[in-house]
C-alpha atoms as a PDB file:
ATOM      1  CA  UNK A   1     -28.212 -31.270 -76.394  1.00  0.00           C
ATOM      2  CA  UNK A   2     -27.702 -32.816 -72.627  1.00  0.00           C
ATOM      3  CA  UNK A   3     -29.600 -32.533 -70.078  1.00  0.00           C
ATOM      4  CA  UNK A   4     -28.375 -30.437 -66.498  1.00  0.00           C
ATOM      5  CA  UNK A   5     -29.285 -32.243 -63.638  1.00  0.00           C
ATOM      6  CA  UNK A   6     -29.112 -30.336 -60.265  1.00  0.00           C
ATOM      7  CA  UNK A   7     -28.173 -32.237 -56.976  1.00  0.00           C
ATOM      8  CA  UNK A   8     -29.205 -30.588 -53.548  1.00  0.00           C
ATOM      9  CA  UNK A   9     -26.445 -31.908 -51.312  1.00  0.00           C
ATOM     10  CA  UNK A  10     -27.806 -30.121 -48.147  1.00  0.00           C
ATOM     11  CA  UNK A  11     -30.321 -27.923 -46.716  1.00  0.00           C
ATOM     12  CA  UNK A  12     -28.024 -26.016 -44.816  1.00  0.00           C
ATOM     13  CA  UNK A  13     -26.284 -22.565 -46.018  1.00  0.00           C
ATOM     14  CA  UNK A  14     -22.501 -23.306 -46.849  1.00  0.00           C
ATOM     15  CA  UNK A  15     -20.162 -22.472 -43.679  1.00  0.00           C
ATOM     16  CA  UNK A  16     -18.373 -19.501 -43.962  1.00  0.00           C
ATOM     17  CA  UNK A  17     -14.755 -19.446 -43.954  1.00  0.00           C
ATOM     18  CA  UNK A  18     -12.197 -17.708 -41.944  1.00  0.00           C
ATOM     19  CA  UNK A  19     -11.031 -15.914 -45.113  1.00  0.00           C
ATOM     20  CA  UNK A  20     -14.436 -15.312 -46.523  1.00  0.00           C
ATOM     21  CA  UNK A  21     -16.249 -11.721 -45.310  1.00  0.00           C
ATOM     22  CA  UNK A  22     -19.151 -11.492 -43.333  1.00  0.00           C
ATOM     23  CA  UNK A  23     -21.938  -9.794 -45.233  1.00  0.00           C
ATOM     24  CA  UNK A  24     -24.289  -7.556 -43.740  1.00  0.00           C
ATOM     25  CA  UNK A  25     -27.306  -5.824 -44.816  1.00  0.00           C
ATOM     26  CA  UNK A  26     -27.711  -2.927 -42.513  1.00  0.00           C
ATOM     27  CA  UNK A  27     -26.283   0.248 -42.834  1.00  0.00           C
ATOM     28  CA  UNK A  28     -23.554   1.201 -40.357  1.00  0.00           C
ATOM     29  CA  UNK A  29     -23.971   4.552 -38.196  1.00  0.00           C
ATOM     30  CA  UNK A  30     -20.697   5.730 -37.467  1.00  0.00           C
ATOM     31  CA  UNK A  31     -17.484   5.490 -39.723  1.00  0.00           C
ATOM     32  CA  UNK A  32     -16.201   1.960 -40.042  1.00  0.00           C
ATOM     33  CA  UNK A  33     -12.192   1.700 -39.526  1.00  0.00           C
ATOM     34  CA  UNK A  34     -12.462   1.195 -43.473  1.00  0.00           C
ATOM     35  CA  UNK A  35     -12.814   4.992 -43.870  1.00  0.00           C
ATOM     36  CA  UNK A  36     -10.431   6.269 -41.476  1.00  0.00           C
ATOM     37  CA  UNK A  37      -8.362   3.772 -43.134  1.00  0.00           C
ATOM     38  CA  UNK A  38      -8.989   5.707 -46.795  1.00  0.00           C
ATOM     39  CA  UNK A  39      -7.992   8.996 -44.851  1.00  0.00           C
ATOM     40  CA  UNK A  40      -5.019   7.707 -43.108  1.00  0.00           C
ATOM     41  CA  UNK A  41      -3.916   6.282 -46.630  1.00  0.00           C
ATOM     42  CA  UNK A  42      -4.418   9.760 -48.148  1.00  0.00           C
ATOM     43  CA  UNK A  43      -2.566  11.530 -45.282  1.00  0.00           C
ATOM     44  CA  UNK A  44       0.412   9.311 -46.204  1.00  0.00           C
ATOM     45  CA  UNK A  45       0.179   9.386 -49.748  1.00  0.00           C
ATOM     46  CA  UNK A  46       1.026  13.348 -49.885  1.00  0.00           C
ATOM     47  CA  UNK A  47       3.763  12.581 -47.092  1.00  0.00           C
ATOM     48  CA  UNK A  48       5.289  10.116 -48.534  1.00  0.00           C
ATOM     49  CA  UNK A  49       8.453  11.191 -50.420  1.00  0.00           C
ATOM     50  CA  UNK A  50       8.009  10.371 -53.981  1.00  0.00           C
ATOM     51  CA  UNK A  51       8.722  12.821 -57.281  1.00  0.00           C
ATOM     52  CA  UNK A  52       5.329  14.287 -57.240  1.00  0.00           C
ATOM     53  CA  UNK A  53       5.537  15.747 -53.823  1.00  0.00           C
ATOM     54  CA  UNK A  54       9.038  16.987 -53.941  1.00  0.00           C
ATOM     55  CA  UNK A  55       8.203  20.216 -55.790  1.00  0.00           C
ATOM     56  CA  UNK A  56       5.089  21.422 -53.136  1.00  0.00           C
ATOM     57  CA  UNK A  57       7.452  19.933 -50.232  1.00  0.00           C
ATOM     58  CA  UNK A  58      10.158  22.466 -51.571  1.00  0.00           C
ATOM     59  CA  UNK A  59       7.607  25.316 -52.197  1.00  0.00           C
ATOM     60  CA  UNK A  60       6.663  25.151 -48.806  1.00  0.00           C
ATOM     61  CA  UNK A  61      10.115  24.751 -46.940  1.00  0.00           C
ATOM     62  CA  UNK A  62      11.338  27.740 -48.895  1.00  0.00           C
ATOM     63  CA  UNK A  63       7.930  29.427 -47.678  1.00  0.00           C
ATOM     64  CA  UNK A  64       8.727  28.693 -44.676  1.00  0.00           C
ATOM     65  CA  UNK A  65      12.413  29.336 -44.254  1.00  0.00           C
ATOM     66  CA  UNK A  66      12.840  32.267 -46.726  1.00  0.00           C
ATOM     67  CA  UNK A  67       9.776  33.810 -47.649  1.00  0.00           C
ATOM     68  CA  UNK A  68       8.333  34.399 -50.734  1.00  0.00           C
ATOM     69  CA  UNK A  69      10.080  36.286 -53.908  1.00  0.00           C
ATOM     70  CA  UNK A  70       8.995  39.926 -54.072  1.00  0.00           C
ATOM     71  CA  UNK A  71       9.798  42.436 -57.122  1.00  0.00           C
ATOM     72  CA  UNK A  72      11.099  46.173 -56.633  1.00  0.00           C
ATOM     73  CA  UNK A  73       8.466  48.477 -57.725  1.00  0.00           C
ATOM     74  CA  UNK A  74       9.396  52.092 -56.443  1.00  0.00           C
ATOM     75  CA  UNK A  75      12.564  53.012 -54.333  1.00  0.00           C
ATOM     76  CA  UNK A  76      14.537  56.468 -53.128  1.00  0.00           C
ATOM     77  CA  UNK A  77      17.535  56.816 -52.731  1.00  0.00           C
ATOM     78  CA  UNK A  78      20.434  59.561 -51.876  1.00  0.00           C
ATOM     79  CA  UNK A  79      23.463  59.855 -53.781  1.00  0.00           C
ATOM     80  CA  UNK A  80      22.644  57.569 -56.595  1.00  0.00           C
ATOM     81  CA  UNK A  81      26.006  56.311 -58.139  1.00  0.00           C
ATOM     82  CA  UNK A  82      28.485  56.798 -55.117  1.00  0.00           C
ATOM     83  CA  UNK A  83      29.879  55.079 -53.073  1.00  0.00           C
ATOM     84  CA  UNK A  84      27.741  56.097 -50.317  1.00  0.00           C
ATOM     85  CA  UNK A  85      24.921  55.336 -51.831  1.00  0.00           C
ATOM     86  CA  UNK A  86      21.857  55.167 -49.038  1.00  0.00           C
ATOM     87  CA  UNK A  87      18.150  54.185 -49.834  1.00  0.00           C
ATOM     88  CA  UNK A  88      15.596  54.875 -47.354  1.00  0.00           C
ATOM     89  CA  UNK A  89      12.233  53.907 -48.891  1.00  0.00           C
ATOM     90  CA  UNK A  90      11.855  50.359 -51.152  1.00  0.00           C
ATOM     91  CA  UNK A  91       8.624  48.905 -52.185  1.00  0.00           C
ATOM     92  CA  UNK A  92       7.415  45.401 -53.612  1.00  0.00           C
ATOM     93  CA  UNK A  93       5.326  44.089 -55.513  1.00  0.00           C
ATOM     94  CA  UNK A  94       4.472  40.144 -54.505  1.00  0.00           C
ATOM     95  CA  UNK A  95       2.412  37.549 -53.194  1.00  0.00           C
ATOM     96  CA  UNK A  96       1.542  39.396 -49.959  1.00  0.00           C
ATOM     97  CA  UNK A  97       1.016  42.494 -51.883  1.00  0.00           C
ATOM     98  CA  UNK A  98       2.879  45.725 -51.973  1.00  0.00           C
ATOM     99  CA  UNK A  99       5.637  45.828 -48.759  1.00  0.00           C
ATOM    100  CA  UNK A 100       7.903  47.905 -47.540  1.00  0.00           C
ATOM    101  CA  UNK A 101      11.274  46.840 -46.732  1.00  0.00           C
ATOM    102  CA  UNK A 102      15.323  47.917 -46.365  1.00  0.00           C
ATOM    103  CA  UNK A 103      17.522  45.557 -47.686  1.00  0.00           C
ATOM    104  CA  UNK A 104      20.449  44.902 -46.065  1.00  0.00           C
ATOM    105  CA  UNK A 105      23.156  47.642 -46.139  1.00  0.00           C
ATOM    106  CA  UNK A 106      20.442  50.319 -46.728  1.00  0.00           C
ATOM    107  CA  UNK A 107      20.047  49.036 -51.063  1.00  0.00           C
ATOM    108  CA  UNK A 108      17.284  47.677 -52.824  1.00  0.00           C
ATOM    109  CA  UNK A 109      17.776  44.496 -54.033  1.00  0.00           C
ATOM    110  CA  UNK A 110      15.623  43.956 -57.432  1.00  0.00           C
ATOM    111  CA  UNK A 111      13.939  40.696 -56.219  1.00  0.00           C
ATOM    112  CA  UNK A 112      13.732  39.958 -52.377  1.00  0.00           C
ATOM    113  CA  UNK A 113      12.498  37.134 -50.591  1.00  0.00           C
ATOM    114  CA  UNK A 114      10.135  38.894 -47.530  1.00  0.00           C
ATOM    115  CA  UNK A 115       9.497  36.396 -44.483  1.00  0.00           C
ATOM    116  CA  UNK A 116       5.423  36.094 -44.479  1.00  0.00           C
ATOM    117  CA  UNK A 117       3.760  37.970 -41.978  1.00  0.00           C
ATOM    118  CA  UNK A 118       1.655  35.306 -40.555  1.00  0.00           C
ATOM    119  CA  UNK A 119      -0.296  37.949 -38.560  1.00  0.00           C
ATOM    120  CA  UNK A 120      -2.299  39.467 -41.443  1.00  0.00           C
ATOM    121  CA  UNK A 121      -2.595  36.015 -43.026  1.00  0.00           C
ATOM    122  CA  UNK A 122      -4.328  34.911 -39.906  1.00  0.00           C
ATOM    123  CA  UNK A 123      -6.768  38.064 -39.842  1.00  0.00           C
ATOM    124  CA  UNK A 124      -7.729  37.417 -43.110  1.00  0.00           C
ATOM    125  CA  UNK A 125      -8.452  33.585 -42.498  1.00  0.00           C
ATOM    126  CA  UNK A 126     -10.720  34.695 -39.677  1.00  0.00           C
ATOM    127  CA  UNK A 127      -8.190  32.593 -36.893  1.00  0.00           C
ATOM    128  CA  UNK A 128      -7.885  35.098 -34.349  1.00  0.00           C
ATOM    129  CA  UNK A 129      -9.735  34.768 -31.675  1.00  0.00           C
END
């Protein structure tokens, strides 16, 4: 077996170099940039266009632009099967509950896409102030 010989070349710690880290022991206080870096790159990783996020990026721009899809529970009508035909009470069933609403030339549409009443939503969130 050979022997391991160990040669102190200085007493000195070894200089640290421009690419090396600083080490620390303490504990920082406040949030280094290294954290609001970690949020910044989670903000941008649901941004970011990619397959994944297309699907709630659609959700919410037909949210947004339509409404959501709604399902005719109970409607009345007048002269059912005529021309004429006139409805003048049409509820749904959906994601914002049961709502009331006319489609367009006084019919009931099966499935309708109500805009969100963003008034009730923010009631029940507790935002108005």
């Amino acid at each position: 077996m050979s022997k391991i010989t160990v040669e102190i070349q200085s007493r000195k710690a070894p200089i640290r170099r421009w690419w090396q880290k600083r080490r620390r022991a303490d504990i920082p206080t406040a949030p280094s940039n290294g954290t609001w870096r970690a949020v910044a790159r989670a903000a941008w990783w649901i941004a970011k266009p990619r397959r994944i996020t297309w699907a709630p990026a659609a959700v919410a721009a037909l949210v947004l632009s339509f409404g959501t899809p709604h399902l005719l529970v109970y409607y009345r009508c007048g002269g059912v099967g005529t021309p004429g035909q006139r409805c003048y009470e049409c509820n749904y069933y959906g994601v914002q509950g049961l709502r009331g609403q006319l489609g367009e030339r006084w019919n009931c549409p099966v499935i309708t896409m109500i805009p969100v009443n963003w008034n009730v939503l923010r009631r029940q969130l507790g935002l108005n102030r």
